[in-house]
PDB file of N, CA and C in Angstrom:
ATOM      1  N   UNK A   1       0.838  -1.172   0.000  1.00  0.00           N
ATOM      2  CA  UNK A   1       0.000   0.000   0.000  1.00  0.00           C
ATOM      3  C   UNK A   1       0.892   1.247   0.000  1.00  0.00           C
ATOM      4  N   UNK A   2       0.184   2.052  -0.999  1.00  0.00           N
ATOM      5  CA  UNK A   2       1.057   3.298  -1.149  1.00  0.00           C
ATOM      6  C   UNK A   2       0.287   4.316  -0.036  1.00  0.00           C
ATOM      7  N   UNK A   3       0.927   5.288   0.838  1.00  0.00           N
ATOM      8  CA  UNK A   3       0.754   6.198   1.653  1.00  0.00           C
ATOM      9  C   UNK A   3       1.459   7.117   1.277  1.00  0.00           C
ATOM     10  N   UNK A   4       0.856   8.625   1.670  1.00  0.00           N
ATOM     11  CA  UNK A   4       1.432  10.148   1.611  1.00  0.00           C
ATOM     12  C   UNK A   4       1.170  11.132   2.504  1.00  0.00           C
ATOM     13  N   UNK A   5       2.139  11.628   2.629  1.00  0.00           N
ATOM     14  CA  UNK A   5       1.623  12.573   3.881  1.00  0.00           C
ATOM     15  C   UNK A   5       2.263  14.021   3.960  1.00  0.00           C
ATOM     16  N   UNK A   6       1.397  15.047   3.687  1.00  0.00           N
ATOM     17  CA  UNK A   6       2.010  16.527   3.097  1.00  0.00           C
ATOM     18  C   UNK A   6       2.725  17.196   4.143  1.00  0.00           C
ATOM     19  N   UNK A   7       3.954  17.675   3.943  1.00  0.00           N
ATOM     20  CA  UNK A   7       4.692  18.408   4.830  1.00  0.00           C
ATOM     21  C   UNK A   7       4.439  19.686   5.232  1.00  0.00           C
ATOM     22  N   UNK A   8       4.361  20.324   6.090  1.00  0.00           N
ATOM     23  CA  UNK A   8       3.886  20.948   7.214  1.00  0.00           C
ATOM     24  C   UNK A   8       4.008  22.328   6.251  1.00  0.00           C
ATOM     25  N   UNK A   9       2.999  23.601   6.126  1.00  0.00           N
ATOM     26  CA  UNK A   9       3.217  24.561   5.281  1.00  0.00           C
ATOM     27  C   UNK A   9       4.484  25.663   5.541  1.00  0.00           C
ATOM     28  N   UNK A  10       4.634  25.643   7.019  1.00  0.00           N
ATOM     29  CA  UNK A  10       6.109  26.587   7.160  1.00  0.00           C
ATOM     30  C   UNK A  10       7.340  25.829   6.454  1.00  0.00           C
ATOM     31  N   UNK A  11       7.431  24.224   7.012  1.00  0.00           N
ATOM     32  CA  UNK A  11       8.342  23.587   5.781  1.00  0.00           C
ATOM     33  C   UNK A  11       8.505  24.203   4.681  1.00  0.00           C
ATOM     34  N   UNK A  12       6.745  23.974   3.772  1.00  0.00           N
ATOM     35  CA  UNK A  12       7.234  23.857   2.222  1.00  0.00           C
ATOM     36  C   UNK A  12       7.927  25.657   2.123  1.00  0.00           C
ATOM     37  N   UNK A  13       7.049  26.434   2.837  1.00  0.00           N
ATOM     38  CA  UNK A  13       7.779  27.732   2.387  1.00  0.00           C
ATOM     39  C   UNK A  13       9.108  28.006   2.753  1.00  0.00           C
ATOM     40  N   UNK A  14       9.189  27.343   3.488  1.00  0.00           N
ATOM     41  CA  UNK A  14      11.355  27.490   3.547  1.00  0.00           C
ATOM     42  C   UNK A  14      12.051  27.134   2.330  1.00  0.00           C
ATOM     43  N   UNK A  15      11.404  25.884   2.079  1.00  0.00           N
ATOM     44  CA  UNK A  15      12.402  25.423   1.158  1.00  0.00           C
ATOM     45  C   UNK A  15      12.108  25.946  -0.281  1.00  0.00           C
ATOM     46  N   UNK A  16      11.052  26.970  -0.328  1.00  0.00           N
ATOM     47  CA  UNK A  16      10.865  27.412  -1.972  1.00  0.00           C
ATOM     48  C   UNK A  16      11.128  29.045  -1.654  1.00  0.00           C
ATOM     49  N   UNK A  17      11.783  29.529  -0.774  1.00  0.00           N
ATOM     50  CA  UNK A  17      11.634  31.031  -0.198  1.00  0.00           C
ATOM     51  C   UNK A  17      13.141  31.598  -1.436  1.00  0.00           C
ATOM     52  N   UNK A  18      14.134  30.971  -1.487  1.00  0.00           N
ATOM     53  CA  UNK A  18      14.783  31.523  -2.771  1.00  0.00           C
ATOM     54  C   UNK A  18      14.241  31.621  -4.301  1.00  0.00           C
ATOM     55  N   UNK A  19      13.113  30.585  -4.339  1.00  0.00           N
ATOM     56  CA  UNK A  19      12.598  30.400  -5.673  1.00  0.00           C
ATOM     57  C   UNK A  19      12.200  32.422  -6.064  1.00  0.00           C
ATOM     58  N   UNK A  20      11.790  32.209  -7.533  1.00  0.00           N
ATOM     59  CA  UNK A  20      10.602  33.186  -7.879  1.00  0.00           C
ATOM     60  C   UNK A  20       9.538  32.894  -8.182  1.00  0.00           C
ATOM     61  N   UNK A  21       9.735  31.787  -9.389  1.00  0.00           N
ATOM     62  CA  UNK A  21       8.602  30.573  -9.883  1.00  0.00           C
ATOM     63  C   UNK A  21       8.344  29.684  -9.536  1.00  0.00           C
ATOM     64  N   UNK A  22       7.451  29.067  -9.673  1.00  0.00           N
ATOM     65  CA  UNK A  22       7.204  27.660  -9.128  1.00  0.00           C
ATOM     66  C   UNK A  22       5.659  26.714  -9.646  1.00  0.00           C
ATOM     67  N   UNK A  23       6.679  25.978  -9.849  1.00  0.00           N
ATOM     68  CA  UNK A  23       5.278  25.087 -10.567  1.00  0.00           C
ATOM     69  C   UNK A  23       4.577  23.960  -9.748  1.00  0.00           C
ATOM     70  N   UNK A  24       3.535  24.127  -9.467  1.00  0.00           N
ATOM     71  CA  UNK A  24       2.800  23.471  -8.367  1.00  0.00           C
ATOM     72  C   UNK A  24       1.690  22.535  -8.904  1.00  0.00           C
ATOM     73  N   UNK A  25       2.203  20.988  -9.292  1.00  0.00           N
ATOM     74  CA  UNK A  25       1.172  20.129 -10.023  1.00  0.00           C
ATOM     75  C   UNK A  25       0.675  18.861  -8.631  1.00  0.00           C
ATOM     76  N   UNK A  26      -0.669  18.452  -9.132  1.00  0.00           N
ATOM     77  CA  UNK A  26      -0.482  17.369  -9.126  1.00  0.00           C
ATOM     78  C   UNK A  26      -1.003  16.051  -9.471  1.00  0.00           C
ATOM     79  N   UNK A  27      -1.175  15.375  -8.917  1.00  0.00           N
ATOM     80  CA  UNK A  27      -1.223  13.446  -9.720  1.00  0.00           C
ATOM     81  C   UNK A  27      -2.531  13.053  -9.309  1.00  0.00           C
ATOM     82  N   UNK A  28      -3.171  12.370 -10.400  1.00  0.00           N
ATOM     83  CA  UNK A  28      -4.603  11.828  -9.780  1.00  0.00           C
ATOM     84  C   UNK A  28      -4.698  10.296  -9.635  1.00  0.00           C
ATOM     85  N   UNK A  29      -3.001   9.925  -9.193  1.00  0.00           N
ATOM     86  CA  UNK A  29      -3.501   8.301  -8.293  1.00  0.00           C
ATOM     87  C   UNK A  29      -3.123   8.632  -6.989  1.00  0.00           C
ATOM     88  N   UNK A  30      -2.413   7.746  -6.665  1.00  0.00           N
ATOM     89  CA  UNK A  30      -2.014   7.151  -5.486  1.00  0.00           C
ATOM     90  C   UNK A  30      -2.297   8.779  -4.351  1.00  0.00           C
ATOM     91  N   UNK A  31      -1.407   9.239  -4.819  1.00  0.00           N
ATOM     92  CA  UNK A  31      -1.214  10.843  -4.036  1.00  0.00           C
ATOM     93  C   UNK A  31      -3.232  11.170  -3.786  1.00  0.00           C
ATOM     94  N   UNK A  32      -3.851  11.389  -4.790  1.00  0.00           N
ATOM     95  CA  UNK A  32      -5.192  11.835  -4.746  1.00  0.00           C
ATOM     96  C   UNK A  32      -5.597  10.928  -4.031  1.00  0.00           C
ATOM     97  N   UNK A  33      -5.756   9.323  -4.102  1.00  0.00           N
ATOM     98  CA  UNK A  33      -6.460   8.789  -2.798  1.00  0.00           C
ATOM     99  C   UNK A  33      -6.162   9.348  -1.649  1.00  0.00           C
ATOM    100  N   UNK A  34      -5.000   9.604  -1.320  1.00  0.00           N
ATOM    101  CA  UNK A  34      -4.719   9.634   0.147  1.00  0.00           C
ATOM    102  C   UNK A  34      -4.932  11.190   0.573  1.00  0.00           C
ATOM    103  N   UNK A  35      -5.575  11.955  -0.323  1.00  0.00           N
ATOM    104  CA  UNK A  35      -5.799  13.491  -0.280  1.00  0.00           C
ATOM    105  C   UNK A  35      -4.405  13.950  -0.240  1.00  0.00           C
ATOM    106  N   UNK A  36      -3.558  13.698  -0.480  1.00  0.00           N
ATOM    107  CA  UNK A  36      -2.324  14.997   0.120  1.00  0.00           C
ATOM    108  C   UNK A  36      -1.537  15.518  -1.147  1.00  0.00           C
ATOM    109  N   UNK A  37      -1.864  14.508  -2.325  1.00  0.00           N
ATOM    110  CA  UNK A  37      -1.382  15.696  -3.682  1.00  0.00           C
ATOM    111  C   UNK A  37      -1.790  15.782  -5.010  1.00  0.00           C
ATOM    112  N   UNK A  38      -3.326  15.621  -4.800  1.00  0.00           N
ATOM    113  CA  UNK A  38      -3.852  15.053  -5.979  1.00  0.00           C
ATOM    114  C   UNK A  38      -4.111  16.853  -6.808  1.00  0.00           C
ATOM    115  N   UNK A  39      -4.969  16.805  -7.254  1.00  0.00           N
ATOM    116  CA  UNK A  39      -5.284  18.313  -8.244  1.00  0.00           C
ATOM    117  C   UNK A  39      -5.933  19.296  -7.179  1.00  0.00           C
ATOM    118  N   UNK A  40      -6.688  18.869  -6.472  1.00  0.00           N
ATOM    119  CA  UNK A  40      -7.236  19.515  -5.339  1.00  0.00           C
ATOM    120  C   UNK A  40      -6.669  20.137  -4.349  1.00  0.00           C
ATOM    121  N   UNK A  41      -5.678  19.281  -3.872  1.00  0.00           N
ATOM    122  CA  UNK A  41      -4.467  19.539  -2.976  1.00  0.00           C
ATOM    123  C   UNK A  41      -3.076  20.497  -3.864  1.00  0.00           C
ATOM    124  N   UNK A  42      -2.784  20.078  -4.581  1.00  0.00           N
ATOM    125  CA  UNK A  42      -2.758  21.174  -5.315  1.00  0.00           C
ATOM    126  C   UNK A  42      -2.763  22.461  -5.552  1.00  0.00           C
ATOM    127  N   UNK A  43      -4.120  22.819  -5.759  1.00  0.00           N
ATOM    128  CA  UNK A  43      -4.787  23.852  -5.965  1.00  0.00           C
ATOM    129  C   UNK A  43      -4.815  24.935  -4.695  1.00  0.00           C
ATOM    130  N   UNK A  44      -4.986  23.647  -3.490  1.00  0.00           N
ATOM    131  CA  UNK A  44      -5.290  24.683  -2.132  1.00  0.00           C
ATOM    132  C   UNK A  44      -3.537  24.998  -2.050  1.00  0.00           C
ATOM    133  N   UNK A  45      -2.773  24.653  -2.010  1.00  0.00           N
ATOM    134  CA  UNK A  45      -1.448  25.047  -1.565  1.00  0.00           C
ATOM    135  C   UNK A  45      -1.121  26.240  -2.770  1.00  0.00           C
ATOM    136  N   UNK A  46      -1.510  26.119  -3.766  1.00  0.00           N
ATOM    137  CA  UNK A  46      -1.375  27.526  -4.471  1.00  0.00           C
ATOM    138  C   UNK A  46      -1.847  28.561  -4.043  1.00  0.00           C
ATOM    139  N   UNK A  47      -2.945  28.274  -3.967  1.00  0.00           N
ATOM    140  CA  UNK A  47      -3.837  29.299  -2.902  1.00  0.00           C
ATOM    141  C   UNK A  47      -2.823  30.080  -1.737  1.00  0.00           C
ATOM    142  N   UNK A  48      -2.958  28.857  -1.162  1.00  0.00           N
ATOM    143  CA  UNK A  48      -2.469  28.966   0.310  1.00  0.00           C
ATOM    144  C   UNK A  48      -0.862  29.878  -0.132  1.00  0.00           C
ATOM    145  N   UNK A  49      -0.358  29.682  -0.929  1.00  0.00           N
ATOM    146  CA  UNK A  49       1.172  30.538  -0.838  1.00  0.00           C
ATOM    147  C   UNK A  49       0.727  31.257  -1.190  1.00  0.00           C
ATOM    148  N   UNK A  50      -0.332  31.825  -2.273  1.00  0.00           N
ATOM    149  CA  UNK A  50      -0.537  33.601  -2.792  1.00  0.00           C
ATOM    150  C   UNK A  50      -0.790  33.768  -1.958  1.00  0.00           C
ATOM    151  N   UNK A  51      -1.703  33.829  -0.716  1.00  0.00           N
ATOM    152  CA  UNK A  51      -2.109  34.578   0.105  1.00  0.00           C
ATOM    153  C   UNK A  51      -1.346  34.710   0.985  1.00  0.00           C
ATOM    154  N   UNK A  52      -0.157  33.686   1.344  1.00  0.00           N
ATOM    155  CA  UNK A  52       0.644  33.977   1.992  1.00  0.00           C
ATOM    156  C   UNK A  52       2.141  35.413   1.200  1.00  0.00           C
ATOM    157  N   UNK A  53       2.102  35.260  -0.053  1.00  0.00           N
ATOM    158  CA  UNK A  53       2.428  36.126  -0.620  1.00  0.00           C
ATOM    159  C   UNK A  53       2.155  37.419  -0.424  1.00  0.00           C
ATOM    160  N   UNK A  54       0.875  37.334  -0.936  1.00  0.00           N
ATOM    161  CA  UNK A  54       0.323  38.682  -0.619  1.00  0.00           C
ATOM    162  C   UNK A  54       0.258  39.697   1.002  1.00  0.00           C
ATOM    163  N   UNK A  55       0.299  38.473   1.916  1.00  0.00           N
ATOM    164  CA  UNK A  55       0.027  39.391   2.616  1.00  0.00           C
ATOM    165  C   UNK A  55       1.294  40.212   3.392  1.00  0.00           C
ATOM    166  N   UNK A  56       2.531  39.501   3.099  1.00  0.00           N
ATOM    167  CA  UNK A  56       4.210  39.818   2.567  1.00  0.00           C
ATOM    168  C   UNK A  56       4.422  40.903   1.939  1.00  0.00           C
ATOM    169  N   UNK A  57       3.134  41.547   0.760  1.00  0.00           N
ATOM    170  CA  UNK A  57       3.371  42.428   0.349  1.00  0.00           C
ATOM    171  C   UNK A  57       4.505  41.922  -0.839  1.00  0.00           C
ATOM    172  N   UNK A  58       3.983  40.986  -1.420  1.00  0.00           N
ATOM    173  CA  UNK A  58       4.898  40.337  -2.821  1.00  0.00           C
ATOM    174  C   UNK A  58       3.703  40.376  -3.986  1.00  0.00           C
ATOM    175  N   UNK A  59       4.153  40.332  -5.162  1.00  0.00           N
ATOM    176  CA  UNK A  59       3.224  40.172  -6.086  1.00  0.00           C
ATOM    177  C   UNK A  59       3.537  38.896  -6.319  1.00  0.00           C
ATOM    178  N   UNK A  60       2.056  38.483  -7.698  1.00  0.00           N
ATOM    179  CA  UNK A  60       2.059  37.260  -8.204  1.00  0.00           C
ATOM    180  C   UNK A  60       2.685  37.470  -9.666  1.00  0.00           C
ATOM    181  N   UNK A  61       3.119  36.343 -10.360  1.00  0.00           N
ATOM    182  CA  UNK A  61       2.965  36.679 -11.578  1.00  0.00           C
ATOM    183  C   UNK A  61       2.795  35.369 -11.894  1.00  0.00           C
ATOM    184  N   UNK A  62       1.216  35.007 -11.787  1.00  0.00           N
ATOM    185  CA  UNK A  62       0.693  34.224 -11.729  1.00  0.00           C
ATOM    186  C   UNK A  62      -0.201  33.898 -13.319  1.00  0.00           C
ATOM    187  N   UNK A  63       0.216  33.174 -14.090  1.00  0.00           N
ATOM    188  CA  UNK A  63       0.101  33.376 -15.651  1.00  0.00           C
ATOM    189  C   UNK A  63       0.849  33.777 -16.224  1.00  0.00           C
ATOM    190  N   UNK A  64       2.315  34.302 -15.930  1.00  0.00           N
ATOM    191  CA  UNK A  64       2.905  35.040 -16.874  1.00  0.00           C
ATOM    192  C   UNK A  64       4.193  34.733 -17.021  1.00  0.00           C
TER     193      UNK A  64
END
């Protein structure tokens, strides 16, 4: 049995805090059963960093 388990959100933003871009996908097996990285999950952690962006007072360049 495959298991996943998403790392803690101050984690992921450490380790992408030099980035500028970032491409944030994800998979609709194994990861999506277990909720932690399917398209959905995904989606909320994009979320979840713009707003953490924003409220940093960073822009997006989100599309471009």
């Amino acid at each position: 049995m495959i298991t996943a388990e998403r790392k803690p959100l101050t984690e992921i933003k450490e380790s992408i805090a030099s980035y500028k871009k970032l491409l944030i996908l994800g998979c609709g097996s194994c990861v999506a059963e277990c909720a932690t990285g399917g398209e959905k999950e995904a989606a909320l952690l994009a979320s979840q960093l713009r707003m953490d962006a924003k409220k940093k007072g960073e822009t997006s360049r989100r599309g471009k």
